[in-house]
C-alpha atoms as a PDB file:
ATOM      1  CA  UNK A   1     -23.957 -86.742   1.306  1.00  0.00           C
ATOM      2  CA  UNK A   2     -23.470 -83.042   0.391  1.00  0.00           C
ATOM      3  CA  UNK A   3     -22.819 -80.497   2.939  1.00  0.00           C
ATOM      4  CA  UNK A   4     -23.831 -77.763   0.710  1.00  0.00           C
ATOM      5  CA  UNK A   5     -27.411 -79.531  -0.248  1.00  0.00           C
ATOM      6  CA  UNK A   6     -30.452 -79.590   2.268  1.00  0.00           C
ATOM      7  CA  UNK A   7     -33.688 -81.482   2.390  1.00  0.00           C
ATOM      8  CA  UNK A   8     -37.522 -79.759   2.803  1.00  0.00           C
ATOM      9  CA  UNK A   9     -40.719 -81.308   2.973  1.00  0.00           C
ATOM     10  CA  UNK A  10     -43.262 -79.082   1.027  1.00  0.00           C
ATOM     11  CA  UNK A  11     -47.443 -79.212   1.429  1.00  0.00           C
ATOM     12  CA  UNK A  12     -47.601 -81.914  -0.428  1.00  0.00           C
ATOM     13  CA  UNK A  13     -45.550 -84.680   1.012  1.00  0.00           C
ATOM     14  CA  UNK A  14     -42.802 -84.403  -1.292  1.00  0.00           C
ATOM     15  CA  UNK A  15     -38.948 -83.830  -0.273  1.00  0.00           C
ATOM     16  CA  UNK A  16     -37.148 -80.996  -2.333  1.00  0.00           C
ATOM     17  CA  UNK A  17     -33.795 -80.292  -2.510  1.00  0.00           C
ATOM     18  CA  UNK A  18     -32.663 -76.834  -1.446  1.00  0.00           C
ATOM     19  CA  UNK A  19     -29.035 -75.374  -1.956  1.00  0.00           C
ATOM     20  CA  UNK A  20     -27.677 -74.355   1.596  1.00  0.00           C
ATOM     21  CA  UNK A  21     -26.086 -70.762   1.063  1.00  0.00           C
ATOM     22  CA  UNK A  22     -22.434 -70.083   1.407  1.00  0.00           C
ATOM     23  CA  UNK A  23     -21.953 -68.379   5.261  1.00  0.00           C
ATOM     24  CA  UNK A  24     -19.191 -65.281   4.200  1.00  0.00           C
ATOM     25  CA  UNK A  25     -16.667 -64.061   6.248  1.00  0.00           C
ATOM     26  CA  UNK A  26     -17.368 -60.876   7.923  1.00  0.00           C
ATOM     27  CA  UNK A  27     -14.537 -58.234   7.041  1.00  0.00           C
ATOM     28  CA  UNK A  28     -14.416 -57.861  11.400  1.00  0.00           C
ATOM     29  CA  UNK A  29     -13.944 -61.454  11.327  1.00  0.00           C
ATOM     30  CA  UNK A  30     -11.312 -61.353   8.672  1.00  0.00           C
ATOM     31  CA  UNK A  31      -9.513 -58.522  10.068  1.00  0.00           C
ATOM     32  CA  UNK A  32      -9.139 -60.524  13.388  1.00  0.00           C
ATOM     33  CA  UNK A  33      -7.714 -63.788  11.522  1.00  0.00           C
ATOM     34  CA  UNK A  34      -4.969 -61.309   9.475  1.00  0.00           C
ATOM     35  CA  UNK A  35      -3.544 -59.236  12.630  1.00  0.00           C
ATOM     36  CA  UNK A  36      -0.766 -60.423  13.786  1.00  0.00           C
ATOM     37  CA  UNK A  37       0.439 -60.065  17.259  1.00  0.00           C
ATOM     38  CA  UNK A  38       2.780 -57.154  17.618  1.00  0.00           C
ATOM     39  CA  UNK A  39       6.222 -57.642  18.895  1.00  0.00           C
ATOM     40  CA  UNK A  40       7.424 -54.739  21.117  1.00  0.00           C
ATOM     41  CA  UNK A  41      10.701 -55.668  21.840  1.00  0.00           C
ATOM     42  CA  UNK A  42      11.481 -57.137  18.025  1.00  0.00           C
ATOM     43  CA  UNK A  43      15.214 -55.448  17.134  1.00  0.00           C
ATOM     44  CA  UNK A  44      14.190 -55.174  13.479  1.00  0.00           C
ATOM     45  CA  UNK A  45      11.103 -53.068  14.525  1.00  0.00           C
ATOM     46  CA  UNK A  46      13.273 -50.317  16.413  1.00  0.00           C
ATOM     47  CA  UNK A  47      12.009 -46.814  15.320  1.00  0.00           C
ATOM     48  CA  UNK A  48      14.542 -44.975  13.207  1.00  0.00           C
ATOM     49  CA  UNK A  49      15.451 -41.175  13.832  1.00  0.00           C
ATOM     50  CA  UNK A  50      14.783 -39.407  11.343  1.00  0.00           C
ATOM     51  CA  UNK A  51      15.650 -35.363  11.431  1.00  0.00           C
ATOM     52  CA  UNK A  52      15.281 -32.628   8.645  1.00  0.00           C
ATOM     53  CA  UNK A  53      18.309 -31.473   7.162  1.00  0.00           C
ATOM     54  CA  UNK A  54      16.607 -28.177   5.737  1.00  0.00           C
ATOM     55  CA  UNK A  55      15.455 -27.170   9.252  1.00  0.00           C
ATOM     56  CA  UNK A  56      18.563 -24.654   9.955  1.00  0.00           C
ATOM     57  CA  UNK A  57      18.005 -23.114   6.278  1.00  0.00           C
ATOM     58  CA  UNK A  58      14.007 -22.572   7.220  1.00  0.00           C
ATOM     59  CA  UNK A  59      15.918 -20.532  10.518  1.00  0.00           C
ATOM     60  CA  UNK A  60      18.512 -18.761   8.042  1.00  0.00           C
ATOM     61  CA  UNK A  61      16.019 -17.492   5.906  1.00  0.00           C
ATOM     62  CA  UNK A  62      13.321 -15.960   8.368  1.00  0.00           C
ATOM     63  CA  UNK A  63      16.325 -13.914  10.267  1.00  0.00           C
ATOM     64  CA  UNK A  64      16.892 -12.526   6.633  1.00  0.00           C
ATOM     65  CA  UNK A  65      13.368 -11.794   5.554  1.00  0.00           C
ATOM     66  CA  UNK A  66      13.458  -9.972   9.314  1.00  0.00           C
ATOM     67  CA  UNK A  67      16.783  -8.039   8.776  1.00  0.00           C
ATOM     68  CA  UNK A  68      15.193  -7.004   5.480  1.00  0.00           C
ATOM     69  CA  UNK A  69      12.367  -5.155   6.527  1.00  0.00           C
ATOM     70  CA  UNK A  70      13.863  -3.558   9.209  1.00  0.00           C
ATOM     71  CA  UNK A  71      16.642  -2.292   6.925  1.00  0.00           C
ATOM     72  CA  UNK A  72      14.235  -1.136   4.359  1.00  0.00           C
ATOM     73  CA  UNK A  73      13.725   2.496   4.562  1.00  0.00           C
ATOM     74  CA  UNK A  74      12.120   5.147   1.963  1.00  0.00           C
ATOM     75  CA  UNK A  75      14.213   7.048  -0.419  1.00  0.00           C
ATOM     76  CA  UNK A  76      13.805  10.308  -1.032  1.00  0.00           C
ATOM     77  CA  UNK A  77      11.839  11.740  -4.073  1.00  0.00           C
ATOM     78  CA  UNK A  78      13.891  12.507  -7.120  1.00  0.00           C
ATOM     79  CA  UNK A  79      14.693  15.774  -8.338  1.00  0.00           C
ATOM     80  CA  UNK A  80      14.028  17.353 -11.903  1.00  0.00           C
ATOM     81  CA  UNK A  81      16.289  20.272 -12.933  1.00  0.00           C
ATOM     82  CA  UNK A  82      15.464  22.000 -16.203  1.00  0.00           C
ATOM     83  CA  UNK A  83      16.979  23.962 -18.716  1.00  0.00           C
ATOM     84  CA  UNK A  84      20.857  22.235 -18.282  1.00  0.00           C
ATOM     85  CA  UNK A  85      22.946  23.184 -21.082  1.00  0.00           C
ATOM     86  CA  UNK A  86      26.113  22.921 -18.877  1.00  0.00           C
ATOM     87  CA  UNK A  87      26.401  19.671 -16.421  1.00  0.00           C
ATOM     88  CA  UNK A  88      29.849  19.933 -15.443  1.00  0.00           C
ATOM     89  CA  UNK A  89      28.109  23.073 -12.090  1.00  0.00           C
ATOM     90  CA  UNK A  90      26.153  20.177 -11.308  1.00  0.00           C
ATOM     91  CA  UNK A  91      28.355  17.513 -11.059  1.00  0.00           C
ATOM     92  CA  UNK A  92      30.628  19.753  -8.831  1.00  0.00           C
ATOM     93  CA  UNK A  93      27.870  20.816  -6.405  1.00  0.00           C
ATOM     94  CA  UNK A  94      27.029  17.216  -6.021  1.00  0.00           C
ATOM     95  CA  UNK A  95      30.082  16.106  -5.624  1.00  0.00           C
ATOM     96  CA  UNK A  96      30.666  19.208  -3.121  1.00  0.00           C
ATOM     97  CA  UNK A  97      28.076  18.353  -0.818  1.00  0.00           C
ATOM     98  CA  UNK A  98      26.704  15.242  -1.940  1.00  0.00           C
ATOM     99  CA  UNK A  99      29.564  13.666  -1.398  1.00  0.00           C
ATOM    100  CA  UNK A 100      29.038  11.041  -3.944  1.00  0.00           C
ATOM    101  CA  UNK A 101      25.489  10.063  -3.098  1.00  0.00           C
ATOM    102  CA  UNK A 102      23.416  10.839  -5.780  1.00  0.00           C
ATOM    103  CA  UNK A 103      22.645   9.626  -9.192  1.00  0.00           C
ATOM    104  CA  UNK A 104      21.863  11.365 -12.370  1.00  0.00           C
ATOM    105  CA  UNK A 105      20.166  10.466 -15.460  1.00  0.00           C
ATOM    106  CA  UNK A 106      19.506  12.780 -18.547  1.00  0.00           C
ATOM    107  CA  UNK A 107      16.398  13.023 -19.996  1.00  0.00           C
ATOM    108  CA  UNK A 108      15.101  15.171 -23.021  1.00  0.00           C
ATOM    109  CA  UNK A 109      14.815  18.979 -23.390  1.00  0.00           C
ATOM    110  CA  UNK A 110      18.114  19.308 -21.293  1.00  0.00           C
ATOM    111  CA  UNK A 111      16.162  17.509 -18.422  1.00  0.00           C
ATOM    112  CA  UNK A 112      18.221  15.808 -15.423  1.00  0.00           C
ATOM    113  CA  UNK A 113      17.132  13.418 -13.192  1.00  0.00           C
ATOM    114  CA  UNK A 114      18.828  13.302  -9.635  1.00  0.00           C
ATOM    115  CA  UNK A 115      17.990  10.492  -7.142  1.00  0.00           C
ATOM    116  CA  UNK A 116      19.747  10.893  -3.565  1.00  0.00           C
ATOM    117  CA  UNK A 117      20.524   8.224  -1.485  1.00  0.00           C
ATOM    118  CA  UNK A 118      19.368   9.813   1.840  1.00  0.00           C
ATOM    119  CA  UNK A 119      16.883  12.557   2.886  1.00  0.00           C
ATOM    120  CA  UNK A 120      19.870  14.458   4.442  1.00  0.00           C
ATOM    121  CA  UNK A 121      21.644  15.102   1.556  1.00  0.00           C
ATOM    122  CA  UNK A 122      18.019  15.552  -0.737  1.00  0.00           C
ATOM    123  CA  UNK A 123      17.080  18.542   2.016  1.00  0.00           C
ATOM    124  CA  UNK A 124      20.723  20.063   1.660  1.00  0.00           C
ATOM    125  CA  UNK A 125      20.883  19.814  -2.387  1.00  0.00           C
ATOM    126  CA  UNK A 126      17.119  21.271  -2.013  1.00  0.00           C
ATOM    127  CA  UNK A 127      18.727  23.969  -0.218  1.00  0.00           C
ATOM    128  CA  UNK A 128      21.502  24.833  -2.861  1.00  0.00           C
ATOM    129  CA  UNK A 129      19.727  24.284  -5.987  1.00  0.00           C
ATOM    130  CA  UNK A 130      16.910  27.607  -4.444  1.00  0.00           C
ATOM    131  CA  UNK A 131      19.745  29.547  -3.438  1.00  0.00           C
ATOM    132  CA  UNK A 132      20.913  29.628  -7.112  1.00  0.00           C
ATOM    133  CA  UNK A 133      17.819  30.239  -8.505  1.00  0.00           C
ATOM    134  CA  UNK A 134      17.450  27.052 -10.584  1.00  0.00           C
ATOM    135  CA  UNK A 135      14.576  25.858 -12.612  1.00  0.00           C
ATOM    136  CA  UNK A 136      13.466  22.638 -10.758  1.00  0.00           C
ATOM    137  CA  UNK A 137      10.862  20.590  -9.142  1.00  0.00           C
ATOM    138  CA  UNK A 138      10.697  17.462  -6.693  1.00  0.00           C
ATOM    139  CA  UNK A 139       8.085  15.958  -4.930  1.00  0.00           C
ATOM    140  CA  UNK A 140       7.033  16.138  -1.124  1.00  0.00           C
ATOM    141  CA  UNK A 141       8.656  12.844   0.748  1.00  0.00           C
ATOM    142  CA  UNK A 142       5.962  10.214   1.849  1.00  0.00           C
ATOM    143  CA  UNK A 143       6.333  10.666   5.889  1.00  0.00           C
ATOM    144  CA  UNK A 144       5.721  14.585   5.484  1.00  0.00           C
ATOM    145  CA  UNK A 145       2.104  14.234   3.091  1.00  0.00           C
ATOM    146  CA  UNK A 146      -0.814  14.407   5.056  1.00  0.00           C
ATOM    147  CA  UNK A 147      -3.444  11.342   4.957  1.00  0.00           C
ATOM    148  CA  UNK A 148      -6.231  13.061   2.842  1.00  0.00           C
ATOM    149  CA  UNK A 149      -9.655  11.558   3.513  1.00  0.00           C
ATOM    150  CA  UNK A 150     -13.641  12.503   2.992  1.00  0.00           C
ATOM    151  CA  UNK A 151     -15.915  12.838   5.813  1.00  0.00           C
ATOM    152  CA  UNK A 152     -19.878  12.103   4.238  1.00  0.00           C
ATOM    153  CA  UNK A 153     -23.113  12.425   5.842  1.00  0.00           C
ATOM    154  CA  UNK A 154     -21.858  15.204   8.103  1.00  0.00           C
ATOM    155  CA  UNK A 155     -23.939  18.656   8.104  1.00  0.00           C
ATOM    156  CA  UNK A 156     -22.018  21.721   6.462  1.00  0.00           C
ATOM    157  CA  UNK A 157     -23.036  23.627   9.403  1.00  0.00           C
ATOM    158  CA  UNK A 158     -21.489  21.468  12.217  1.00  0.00           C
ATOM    159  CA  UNK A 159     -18.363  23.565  13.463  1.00  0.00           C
ATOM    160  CA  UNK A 160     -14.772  22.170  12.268  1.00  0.00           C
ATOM    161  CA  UNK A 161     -13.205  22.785  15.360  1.00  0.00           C
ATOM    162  CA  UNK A 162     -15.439  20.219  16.897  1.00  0.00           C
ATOM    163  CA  UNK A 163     -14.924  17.613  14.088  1.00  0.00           C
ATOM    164  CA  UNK A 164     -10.947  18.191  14.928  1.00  0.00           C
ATOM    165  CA  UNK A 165     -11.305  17.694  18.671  1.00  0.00           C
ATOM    166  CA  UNK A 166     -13.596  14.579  17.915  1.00  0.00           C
ATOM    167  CA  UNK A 167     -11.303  12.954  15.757  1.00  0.00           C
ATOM    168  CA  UNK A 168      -8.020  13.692  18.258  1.00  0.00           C
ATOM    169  CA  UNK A 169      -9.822  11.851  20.785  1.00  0.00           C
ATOM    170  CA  UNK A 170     -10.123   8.746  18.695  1.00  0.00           C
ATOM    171  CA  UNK A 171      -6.051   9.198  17.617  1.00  0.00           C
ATOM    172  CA  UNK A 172      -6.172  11.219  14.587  1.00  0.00           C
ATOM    173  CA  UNK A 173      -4.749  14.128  14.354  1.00  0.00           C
ATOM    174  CA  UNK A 174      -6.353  16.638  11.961  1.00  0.00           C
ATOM    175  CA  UNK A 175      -3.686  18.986   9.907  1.00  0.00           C
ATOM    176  CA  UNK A 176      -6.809  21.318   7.973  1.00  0.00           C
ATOM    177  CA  UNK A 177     -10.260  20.622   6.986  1.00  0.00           C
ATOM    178  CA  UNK A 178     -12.740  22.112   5.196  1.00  0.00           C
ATOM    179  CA  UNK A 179     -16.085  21.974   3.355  1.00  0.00           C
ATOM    180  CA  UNK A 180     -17.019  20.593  -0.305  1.00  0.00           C
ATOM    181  CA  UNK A 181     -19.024  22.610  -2.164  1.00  0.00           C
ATOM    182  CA  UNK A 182     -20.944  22.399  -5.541  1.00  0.00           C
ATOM    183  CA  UNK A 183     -18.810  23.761  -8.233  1.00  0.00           C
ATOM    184  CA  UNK A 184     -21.482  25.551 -10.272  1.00  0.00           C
ATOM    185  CA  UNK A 185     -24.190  26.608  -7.342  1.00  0.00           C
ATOM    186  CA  UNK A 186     -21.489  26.676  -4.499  1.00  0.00           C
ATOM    187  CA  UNK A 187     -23.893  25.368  -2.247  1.00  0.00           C
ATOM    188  CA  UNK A 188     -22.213  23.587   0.861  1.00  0.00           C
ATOM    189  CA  UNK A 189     -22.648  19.677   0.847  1.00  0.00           C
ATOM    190  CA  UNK A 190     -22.629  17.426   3.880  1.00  0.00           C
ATOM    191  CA  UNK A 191     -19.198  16.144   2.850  1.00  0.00           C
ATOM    192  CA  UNK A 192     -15.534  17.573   4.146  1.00  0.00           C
ATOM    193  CA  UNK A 193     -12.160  16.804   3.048  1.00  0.00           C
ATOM    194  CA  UNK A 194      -9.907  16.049   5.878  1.00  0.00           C
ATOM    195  CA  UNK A 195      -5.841  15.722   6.228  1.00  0.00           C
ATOM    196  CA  UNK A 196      -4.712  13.876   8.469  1.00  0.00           C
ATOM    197  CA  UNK A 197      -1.227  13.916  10.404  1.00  0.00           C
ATOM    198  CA  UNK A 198       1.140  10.909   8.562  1.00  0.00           C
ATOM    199  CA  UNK A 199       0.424   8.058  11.058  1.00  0.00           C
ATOM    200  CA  UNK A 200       0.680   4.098  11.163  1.00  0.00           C
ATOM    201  CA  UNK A 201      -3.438   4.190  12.175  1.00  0.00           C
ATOM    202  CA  UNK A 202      -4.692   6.108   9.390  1.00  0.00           C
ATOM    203  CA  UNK A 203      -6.201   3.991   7.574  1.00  0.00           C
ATOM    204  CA  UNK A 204      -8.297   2.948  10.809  1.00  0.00           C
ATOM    205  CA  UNK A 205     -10.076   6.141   9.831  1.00  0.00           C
ATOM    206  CA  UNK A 206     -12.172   4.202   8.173  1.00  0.00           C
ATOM    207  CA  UNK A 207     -13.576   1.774  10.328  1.00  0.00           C
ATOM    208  CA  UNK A 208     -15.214   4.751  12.070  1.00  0.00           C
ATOM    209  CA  UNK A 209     -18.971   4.723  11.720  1.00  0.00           C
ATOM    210  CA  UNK A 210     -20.359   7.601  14.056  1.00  0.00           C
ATOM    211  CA  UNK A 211     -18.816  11.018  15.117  1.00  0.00           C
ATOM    212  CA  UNK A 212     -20.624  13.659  17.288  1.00  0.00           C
ATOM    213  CA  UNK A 213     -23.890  11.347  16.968  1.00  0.00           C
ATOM    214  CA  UNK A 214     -24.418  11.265  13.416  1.00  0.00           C
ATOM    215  CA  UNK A 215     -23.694   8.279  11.571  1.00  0.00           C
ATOM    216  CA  UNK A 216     -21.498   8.917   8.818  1.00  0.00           C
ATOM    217  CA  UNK A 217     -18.686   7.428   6.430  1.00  0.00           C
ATOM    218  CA  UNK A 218     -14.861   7.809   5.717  1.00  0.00           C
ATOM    219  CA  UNK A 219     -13.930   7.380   2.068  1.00  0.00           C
ATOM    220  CA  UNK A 220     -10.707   7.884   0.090  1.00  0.00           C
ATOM    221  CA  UNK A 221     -11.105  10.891  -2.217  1.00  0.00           C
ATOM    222  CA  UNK A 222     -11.638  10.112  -5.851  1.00  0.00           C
ATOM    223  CA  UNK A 223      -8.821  10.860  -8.027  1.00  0.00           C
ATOM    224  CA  UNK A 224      -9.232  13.345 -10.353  1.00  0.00           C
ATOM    225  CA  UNK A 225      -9.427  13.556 -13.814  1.00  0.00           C
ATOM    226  CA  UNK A 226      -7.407  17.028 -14.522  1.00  0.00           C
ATOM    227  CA  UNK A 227      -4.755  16.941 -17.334  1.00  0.00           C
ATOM    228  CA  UNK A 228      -1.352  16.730 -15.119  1.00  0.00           C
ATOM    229  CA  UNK A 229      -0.306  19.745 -15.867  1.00  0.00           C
ATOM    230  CA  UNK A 230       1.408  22.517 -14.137  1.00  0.00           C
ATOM    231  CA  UNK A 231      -0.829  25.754 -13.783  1.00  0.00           C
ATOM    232  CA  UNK A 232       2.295  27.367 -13.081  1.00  0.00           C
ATOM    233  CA  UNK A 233       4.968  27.061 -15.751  1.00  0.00           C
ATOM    234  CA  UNK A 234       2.041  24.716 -17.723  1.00  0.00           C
ATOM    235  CA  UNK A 235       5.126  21.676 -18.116  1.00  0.00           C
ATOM    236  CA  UNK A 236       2.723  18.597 -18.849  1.00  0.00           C
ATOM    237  CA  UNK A 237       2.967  15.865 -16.350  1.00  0.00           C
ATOM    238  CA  UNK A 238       4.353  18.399 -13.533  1.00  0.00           C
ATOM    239  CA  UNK A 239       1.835  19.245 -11.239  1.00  0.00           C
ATOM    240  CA  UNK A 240       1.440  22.378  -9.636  1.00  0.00           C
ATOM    241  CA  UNK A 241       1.516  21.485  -5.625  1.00  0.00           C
ATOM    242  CA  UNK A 242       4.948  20.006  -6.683  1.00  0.00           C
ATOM    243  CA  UNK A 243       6.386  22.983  -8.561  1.00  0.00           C
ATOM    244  CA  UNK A 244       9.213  24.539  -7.001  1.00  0.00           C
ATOM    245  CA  UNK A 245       9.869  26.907 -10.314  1.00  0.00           C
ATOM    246  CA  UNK A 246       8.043  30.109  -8.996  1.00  0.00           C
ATOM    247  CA  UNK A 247      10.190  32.735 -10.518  1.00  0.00           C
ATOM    248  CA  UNK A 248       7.799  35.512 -11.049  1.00  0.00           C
ATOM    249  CA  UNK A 249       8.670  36.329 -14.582  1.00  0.00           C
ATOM    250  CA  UNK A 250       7.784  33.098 -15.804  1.00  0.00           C
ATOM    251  CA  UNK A 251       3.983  33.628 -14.324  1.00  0.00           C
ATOM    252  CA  UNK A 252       3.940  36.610 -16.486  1.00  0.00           C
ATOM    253  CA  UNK A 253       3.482  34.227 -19.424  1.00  0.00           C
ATOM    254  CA  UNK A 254       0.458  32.124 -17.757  1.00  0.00           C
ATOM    255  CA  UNK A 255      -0.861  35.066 -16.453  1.00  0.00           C
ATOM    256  CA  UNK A 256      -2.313  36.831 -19.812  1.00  0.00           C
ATOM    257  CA  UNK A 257      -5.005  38.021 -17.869  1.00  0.00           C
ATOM    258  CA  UNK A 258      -3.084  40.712 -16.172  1.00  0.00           C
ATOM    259  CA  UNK A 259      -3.244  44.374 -16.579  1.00  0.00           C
ATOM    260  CA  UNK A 260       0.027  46.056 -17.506  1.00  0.00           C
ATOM    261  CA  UNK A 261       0.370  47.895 -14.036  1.00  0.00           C
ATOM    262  CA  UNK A 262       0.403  44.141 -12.645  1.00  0.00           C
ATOM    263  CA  UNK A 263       2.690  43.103 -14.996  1.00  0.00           C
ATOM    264  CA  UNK A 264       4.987  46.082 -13.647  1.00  0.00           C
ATOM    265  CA  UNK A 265       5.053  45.328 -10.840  1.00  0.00           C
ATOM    266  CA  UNK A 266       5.715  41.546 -10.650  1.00  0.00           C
ATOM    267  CA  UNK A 267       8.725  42.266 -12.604  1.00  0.00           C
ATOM    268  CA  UNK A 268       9.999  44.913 -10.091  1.00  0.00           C
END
């Protein structure tokens, strides 16, 4: 007789024969007939130790990537001397009190490039180059600019004095600031431009929302959209905040406007 074959009586009397369905193993019940019983104590089972060989490189390179940073200072701002027919002054007063920290590159229109290797030297070549009178311009160095920002939504009447002592309380300290007005009507707006003192929290500025109860907003000025050009000795791509050329004789040529009394007298 088959296993696999059953017998059913139906309505009318008859027997039938019904296949019996195949009973599958559960994957629980299959899972518990494959594990094995785990041997604690087996000698071929014994975990291995196992320790990364790059671990003292990982160390090696973090103290570098430290040492770095802290060794990485700013350099000062190169220096642009015009007009140099002759190098052979230069290279002695560098050399003189330089003493071999410097670097020069020549550029066009008897142009030379100087880039010092420390701020101490850059402040005492500074120093020389206006006591002889020579035709140059540099830049001011990063830690002495001020932190410009613009204060909106603040009324062009509210007192500057108070907007100084309200923004020393919250740890900024405010170098000058004054009120924007329209260029053509020169009526006052309710925005300021502020300088701040070079800090590491200026750029918290910011994140401030309300000062003396009004709710305003800090925003980066917009840059502007001036040729870069020097109003002074009108050199393109010199600007004039930068310009350390101001021999009067020179702004008698950018100064047509002048009568000839004034002209007189800027050349005595």
């Amino acid at each position: 007789m088959n296993k696999d074959i059953e017998y059913h009586e139906n309505s009318e009397g008859n027997w039938t024969e019904v296949k019996r369905k195949r009973q599958r193993n559960s994957p629980e019940i299959m899972t518990r007939n494959l594990k094995q019983t785990k041997l604690n104590n087996y000698w071929l089972n014994q975990p291995v130790s196992t320790s990364n060989s790059f671990a003292s490189l990982e160390d090696e390179v973090q103290q570098e990537t430290n040492t770095d940073l802290k060794e990485k200072t700013t350099k000062p701002p190169p220096i642009f001397i015009d007009k140099v027919s002759n190098m052979q002054p230069l290279i002695k007063l560098f050399n003189y009190h330089a003493n071999g920290n410097y670097e020069a590159k020549v550029l066009r229109n008897e142009q030379v490039k100087i880039l010092l290797k420390t701020f101490e030297v850059y402040t005492t070549i500074v120093k020389q180059l206006e006591l002889k009178n020579t035709e140059f311009y540099t830049y001011k160095p990063k830690q002495e600019r001020n932190f410009k920002v613009v204060l909106k939504n603040m009324h062009p009447s509210t007192d500057t004095n108070e907007i100084k002592k309200a923004l020393d309380e919250l740890g900024h300290t405010v170098t000058n600031i004054w009120n924007i007005k329209q260029r053509r009507t020169k009526r006052a707006l309710p925005m300021f431009i502020v300088k701040l003192q070079s800090k590491a929290n200026n750029k918290h500025i910011y994140e401030i929302k309300s000062l003396l109860h009004c709710r305003i907003i800090f925003e980066p000025p917009r840059p502007r959209r001036d040729i870069p050009q020097c109003a002074n000795c009108q050199q393109y791509g010199q600007k004039r905040i930068v310009d350390e050329n101001l021999n009067a004789l020179n702004a008698l040529e950018i100064t047509p406007q002048l009568s000839v009394q004034e002209r007189t007298d800027l050349k005595t």
